[in-house]
Protein backbone atom coordinates (compact mmCIF):
# COMPACT_ATOMS: atom_id res chain seq x y z
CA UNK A 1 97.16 24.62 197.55
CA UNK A 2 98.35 24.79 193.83
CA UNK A 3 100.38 21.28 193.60
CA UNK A 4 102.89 21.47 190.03
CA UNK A 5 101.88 17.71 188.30
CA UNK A 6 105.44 17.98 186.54
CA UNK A 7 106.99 17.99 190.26
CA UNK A 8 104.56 16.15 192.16
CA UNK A 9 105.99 12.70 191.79
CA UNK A 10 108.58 11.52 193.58
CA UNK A 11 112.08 12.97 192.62
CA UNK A 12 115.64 11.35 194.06
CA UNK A 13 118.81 9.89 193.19
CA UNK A 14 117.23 7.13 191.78
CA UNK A 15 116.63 9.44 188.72
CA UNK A 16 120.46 10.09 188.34
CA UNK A 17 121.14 7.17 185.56
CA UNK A 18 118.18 8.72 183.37
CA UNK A 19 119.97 11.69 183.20
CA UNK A 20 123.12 10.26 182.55
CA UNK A 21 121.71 8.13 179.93
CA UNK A 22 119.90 11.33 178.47
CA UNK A 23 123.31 13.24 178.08
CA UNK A 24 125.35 9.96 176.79
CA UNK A 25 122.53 9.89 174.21
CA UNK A 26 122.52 13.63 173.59
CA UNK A 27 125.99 13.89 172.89
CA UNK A 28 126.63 10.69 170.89
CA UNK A 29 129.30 8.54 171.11
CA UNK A 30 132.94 7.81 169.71
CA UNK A 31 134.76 4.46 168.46
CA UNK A 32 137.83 3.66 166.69
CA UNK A 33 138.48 0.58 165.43
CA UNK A 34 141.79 -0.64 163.69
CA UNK A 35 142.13 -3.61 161.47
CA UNK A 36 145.63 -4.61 160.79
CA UNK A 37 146.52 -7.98 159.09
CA UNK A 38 148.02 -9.19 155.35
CA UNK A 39 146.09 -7.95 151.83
CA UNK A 40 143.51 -10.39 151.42
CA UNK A 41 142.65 -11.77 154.66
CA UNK A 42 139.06 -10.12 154.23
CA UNK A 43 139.31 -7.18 156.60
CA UNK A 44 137.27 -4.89 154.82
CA UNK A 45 135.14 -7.35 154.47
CA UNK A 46 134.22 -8.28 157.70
CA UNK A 47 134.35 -4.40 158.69
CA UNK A 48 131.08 -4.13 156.39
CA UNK A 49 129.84 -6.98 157.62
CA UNK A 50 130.16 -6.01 161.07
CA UNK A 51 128.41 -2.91 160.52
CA UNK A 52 126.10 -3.28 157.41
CA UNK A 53 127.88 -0.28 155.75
CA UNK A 54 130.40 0.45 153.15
CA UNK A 55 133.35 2.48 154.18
CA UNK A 56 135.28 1.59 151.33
CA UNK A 57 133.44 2.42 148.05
CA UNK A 58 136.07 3.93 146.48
CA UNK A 59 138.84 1.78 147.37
CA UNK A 60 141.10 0.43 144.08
CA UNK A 61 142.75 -3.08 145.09
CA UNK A 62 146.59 -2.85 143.52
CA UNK A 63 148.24 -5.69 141.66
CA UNK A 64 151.76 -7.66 142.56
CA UNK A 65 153.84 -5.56 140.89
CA UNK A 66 152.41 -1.90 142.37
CA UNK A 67 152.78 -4.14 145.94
CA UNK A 68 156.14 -4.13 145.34
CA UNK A 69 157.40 -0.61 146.16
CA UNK A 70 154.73 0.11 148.00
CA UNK A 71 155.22 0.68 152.09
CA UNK A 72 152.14 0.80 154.59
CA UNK A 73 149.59 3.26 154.84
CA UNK A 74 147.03 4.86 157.69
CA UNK A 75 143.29 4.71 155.89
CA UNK A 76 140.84 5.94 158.36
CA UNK A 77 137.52 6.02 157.27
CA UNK A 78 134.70 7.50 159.59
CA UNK A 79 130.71 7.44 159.49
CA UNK A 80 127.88 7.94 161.78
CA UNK A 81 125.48 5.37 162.70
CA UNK A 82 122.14 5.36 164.44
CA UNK A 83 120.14 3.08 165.73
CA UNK A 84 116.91 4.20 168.24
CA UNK A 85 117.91 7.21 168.42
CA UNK A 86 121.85 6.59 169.69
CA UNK A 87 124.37 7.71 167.21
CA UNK A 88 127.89 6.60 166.75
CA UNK A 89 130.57 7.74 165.17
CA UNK A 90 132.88 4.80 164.49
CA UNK A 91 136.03 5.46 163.02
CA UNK A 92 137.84 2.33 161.19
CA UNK A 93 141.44 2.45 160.98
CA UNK A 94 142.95 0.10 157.93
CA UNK A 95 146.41 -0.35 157.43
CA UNK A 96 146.70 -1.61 153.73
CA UNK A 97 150.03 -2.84 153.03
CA UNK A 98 150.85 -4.45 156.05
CA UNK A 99 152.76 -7.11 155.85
CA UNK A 100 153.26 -7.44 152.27
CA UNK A 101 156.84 -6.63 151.71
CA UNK A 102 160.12 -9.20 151.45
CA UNK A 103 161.42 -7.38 154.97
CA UNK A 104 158.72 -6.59 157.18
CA UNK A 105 160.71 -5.32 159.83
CA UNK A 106 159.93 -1.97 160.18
CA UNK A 107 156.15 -2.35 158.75
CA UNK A 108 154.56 -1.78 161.74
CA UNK A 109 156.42 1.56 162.78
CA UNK A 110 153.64 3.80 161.18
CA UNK A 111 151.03 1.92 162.63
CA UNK A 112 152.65 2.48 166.08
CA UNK A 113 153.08 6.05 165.22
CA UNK A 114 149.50 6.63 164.26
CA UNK A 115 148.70 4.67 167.70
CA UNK A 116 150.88 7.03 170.07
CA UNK A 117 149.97 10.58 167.55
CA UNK A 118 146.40 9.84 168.63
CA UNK A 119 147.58 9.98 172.30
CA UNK A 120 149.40 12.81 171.95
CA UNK A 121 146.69 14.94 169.67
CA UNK A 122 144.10 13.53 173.20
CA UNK A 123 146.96 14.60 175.25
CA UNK A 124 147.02 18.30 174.20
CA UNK A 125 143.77 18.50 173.63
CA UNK A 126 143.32 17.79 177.43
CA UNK A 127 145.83 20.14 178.91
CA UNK A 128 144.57 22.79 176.88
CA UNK A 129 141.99 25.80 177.94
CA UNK A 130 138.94 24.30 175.99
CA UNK A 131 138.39 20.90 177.47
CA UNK A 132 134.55 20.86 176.87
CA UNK A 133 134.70 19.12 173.28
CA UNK A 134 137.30 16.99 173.24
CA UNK A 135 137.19 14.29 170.19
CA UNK A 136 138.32 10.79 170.99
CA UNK A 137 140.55 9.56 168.47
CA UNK A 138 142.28 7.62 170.32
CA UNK A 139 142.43 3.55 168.82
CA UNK A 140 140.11 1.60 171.45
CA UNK A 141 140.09 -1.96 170.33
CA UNK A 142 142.78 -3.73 167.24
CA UNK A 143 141.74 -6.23 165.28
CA UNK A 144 144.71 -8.58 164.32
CA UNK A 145 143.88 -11.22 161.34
CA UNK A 146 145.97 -14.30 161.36
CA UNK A 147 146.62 -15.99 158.09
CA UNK A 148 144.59 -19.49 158.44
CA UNK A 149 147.47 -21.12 155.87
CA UNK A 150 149.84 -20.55 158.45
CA UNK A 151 150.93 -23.32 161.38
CA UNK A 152 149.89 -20.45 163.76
CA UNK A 153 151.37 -17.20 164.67
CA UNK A 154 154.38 -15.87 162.06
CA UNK A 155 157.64 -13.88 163.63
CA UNK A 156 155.87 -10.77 162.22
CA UNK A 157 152.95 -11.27 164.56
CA UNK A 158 154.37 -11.94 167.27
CA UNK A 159 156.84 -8.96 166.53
CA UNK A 160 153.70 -7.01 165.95
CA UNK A 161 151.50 -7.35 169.06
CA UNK A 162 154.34 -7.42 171.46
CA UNK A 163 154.83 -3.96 170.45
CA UNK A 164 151.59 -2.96 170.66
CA UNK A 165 150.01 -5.20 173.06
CA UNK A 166 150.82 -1.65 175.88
CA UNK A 167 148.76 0.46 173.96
CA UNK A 168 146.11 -1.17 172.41
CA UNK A 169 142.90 -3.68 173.01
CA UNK A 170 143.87 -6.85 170.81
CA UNK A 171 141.85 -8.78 169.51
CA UNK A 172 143.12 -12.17 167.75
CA UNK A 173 141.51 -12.75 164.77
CA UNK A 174 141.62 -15.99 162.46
CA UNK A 175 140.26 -14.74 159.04
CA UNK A 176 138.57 -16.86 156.74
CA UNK A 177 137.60 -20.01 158.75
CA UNK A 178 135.82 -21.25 155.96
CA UNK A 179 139.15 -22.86 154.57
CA UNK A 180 139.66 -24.94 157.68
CA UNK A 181 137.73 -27.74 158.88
CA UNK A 182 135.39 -27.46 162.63
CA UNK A 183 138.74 -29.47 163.95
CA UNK A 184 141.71 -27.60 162.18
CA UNK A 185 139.69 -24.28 163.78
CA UNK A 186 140.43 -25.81 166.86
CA UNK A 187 143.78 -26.96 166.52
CA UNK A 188 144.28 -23.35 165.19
CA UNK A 189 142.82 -21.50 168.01
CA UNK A 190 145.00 -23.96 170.64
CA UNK A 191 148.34 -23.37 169.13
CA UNK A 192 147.66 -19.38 168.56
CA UNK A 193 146.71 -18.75 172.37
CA UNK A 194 150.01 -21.49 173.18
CA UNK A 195 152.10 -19.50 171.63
CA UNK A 196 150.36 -15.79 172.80
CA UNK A 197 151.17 -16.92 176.06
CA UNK A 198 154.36 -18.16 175.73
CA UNK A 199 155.54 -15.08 174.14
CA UNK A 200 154.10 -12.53 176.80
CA UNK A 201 151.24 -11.36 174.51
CA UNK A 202 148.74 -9.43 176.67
CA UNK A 203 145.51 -9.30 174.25
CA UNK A 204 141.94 -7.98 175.34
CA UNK A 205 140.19 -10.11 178.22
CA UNK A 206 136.74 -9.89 178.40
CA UNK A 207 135.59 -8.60 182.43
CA UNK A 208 134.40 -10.80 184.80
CA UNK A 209 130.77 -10.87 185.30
CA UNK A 210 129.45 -10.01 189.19
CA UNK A 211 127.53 -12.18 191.54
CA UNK A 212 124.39 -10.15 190.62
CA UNK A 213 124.28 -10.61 187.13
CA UNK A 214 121.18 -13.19 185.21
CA UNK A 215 122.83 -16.55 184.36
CA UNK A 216 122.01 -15.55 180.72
CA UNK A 217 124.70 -12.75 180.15
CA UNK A 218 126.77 -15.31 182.49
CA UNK A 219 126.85 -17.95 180.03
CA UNK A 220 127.15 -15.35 176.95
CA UNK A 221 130.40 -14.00 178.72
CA UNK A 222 131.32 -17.37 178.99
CA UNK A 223 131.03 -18.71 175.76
CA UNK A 224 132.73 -15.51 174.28
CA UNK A 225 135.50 -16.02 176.38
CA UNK A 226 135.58 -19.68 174.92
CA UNK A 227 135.53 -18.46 171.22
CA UNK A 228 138.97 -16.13 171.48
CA UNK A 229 140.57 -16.18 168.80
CA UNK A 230 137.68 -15.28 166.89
CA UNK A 231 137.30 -17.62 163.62
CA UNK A 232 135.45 -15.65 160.72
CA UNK A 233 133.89 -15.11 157.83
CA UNK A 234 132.55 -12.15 156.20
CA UNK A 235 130.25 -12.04 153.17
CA UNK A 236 128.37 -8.81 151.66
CA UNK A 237 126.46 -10.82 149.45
CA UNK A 238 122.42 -12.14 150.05
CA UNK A 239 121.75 -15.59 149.13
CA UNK A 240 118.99 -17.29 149.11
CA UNK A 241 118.52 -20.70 151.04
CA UNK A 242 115.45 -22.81 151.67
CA UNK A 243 113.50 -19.59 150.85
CA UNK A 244 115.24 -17.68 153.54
CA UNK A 245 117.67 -14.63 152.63
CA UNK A 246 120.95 -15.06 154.74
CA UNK A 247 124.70 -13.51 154.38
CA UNK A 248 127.00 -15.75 153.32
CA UNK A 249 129.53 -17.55 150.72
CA UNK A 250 128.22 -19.72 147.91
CA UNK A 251 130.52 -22.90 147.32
CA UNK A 252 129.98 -26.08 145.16
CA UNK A 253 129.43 -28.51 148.38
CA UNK A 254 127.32 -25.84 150.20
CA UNK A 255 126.55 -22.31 151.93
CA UNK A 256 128.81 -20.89 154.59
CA UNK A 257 126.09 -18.58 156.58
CA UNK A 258 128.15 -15.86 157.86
CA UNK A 259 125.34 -15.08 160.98
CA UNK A 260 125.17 -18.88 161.98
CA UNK A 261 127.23 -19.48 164.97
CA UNK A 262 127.42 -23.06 163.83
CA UNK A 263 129.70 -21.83 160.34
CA UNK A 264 131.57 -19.50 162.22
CA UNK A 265 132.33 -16.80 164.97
CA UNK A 266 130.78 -13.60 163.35
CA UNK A 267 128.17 -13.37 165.92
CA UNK A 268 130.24 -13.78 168.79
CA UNK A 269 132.81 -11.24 167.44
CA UNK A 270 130.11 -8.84 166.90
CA UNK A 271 128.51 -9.67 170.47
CA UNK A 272 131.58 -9.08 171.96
CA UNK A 273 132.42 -5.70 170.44
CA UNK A 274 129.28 -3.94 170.89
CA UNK A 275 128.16 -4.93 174.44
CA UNK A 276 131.84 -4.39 175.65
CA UNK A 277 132.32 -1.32 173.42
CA UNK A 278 132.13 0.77 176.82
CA UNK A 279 134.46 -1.37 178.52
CA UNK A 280 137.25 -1.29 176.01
CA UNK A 281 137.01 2.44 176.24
CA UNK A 282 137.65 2.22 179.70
CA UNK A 283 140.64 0.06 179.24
CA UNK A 284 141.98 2.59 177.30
CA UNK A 285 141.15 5.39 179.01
CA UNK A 286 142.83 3.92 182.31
CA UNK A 287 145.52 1.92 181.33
CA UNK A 288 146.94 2.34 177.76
CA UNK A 289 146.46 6.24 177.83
CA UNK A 290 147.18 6.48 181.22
CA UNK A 291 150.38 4.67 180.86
CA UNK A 292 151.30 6.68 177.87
CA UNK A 293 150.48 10.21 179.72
CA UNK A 294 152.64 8.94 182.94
CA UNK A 295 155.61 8.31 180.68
CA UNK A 296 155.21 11.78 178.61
CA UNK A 297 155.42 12.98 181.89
CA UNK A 298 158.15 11.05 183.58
CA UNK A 299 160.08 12.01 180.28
CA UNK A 300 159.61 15.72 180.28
CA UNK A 301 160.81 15.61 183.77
CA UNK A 302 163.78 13.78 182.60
CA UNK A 303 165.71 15.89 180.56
CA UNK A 304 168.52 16.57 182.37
CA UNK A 305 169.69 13.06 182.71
CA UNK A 306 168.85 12.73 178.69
CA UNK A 307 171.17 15.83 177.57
CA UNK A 308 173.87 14.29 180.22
CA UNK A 309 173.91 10.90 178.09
CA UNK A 310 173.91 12.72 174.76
CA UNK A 311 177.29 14.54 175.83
CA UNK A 312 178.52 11.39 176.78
CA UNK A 313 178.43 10.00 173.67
CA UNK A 314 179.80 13.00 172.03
CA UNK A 315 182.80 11.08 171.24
CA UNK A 316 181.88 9.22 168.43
CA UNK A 317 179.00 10.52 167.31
CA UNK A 318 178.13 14.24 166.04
CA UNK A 319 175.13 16.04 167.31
CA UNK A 320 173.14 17.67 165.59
CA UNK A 321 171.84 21.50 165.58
CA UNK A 322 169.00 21.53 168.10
CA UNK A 323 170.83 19.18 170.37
CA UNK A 324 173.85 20.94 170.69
CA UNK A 325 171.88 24.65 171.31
CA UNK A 326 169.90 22.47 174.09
CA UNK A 327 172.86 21.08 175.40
CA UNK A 328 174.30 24.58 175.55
CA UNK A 329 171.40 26.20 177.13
CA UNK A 330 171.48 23.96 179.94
CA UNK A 331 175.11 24.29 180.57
CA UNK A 332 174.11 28.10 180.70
CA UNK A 333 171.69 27.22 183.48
CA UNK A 334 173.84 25.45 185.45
CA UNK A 335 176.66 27.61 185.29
CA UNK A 336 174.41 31.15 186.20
CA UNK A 337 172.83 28.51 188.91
CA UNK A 338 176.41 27.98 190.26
CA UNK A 339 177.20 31.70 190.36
CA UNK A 340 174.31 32.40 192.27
CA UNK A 341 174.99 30.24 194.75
CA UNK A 342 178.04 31.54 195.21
CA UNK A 343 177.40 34.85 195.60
CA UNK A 344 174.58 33.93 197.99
CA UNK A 345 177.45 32.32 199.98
CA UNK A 346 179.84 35.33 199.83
CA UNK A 347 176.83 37.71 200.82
CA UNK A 348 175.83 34.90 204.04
CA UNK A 349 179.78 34.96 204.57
CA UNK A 350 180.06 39.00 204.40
CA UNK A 351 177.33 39.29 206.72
CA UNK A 352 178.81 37.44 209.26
CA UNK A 353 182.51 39.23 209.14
CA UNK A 354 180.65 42.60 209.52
CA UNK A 355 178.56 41.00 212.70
CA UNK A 356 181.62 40.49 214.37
CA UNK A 357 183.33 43.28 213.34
CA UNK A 358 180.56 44.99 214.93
CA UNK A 359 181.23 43.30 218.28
CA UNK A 360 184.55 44.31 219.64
CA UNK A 361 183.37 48.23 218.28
CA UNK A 362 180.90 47.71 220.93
CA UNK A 363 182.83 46.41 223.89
CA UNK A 364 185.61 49.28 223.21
CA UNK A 365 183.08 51.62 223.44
CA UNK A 366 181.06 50.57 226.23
CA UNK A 367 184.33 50.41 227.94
CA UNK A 368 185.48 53.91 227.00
CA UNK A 369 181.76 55.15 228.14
CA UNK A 370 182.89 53.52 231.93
CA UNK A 371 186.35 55.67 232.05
């Protein structure tokens, strides 16, 4: 009996995450990462850091008095990396400008505009005929740098991630720790998370860990949990230290290593980014987008009760073009919805008056048949 060696083995559902894990491989994966904080807190920094990469090598730093008039911008910058064979293609997000103005109140609007235009673009994308390759812009995780010279979190912050903290994974971030002392970190981090939580600030919680898991990852989880906000420091430069290369910052009392957990958080943050990368994906998949899909839809369902409050307030203020030809059209609708009604009545009530005209015709008759 001819016996197939590829097929002999034993074959069952036990094989399913292999082919998963083939086809996640096959087809890559997709990341977008936004940094959004004050000029020169480092965040470009600590995005090449992060990912040993430039993404910025063209980028022209502009003076106090070209900061003046300028507003915020959207700079996303995208590049593919692989490592054993899995490619990525992270997307950063940088919003330079942020913050820098005398009135920051409406910095933040094209940040939340770029936020909700990628859930839209996903959106359309999805309820459209070609579904099969469908790219993920959407903004998965937010990095938010806090000034260290600051007595904790300013009105803009707090301004800032309440308006975001429903569509976005944040991620509190203290930026150059290397200005503060082991205890001021701490103080720092005590008084930021006081005041998240006393302002309603939802930021990104790392998941519980299950029963099953090794006491190792337990006791990473943990300590990553422990180290929110992240204190960091990012450095580009190679220096060399008791004959051993490291990353880091060269000062005239010492080295701040910026991959030694005792200096700062850089490990942790990076720890905590790329072994939950999956599970921030999920949180946007089925919360922030989900939330934002269930009120596009709630809204387009909506309308009427919209138009009805524009017309109330027709008084004082003056619609404009498209409004009023909307507000028209459904007045149409209503009125040749009306008129059919009413004819559907008349044509119910016309039926009935010939039924019983009908009637007596048929008594008289029958009664004239008898004679």
């Amino acid at each position: 009996m001819f016996t197939n060696p590829e097929t002999a083995g034993y074959v069952g559902f036990a094989n399913l995450p292999n082919q998963v894990h083939r086809k996640s491989v096959k087809k890559g994966f997709e990341f977008t990462l936004m940094v959004v904080g004050e000029s020169g807190l480092g965040k470009s920094t600590l995005i090449n850091s992060l990912f040993l990469t430039d993404l910025y090598p063209d980028r022209v730093v502009p003076g106090a008095t070209e900061k003046i008039n300028k507003t915020v911008e959207i700079d996303a910058s995208s590049v593919e990396i692989e490592e054993r064979g899995v490619k990525l293609r992270l997307t950063v997000v940088d919003t330079p400008g942020f913050g820098d103005g005398i009135n920051n109140d409406e910095s933040f609007k094209k940040v939340v505009q770029y936020i909700d235009d990628q859930f839209e673009k996903y959106l359309q994308d999805e309820s459209g005929l070609n579904r099969r390759h469908i790219v993920d812009n959407r903004v998965h995780c937010c990095f938010y740098f806090i000034n260290p010279a600051g007595h904790g979190l300013k009105p803009l912050d707090v301004s800032f991630m309440k308006t975001i903290h429903n569509r976005v994974n944040i991620v509190p971030v203290i930026a150059k720790a290397d200005t503060l002392t082991k205890a001021e970190v701490d103080r720092l981090k005590g008084r930021v998370l006081d005041e998240i939580k006393r302002h309603g600030i939802q930021i990104y919680t790392l998941p519980d860990c299950d029963s099953d898991e090794d006491d190792d990852y337990k006791e990473q989880c943990k300590q990553l949990k422990a180290a929110v906000p992240f204190a960091v420091v990012g450095s580009n430069q190679v220096i060399e230290v008791k004959g051993r290369k490291v990353r880091g910052r060269m000062y005239p009392w010492g080295v701040v290593e910026v991959e030694n957990p005792e200096h700062c958080d850089f490990i942790k943050l990076r720890t905590m980014l790329i072994t939950h990368m999956n599970d921030l994906q999920e949180v946007t998949q089925e919360i922030h987008y989900e939330n934002f899909r269930s009120e596009k839809l709630r809204g387009a369902g909506t309308g009427d009760r919209k138009i009805k409050h524009m017309r109330k307030s027709d008084d004082g203020e003056k619609l404009n073009e498209k409004e009023r030809q909307l507000a028209e059209k459904e007045a149409e609708l209503k009125r040749m919805q009306e008129m059919l009604t009413k004819m559907q009545q008349e044509m119910k009530k016309g039926n009935g008056q010939a039924v019983s005209n009908v009637g007596p015709n048929l008594r008289s008759t029958g009664k004239s048949q008898q004679v």
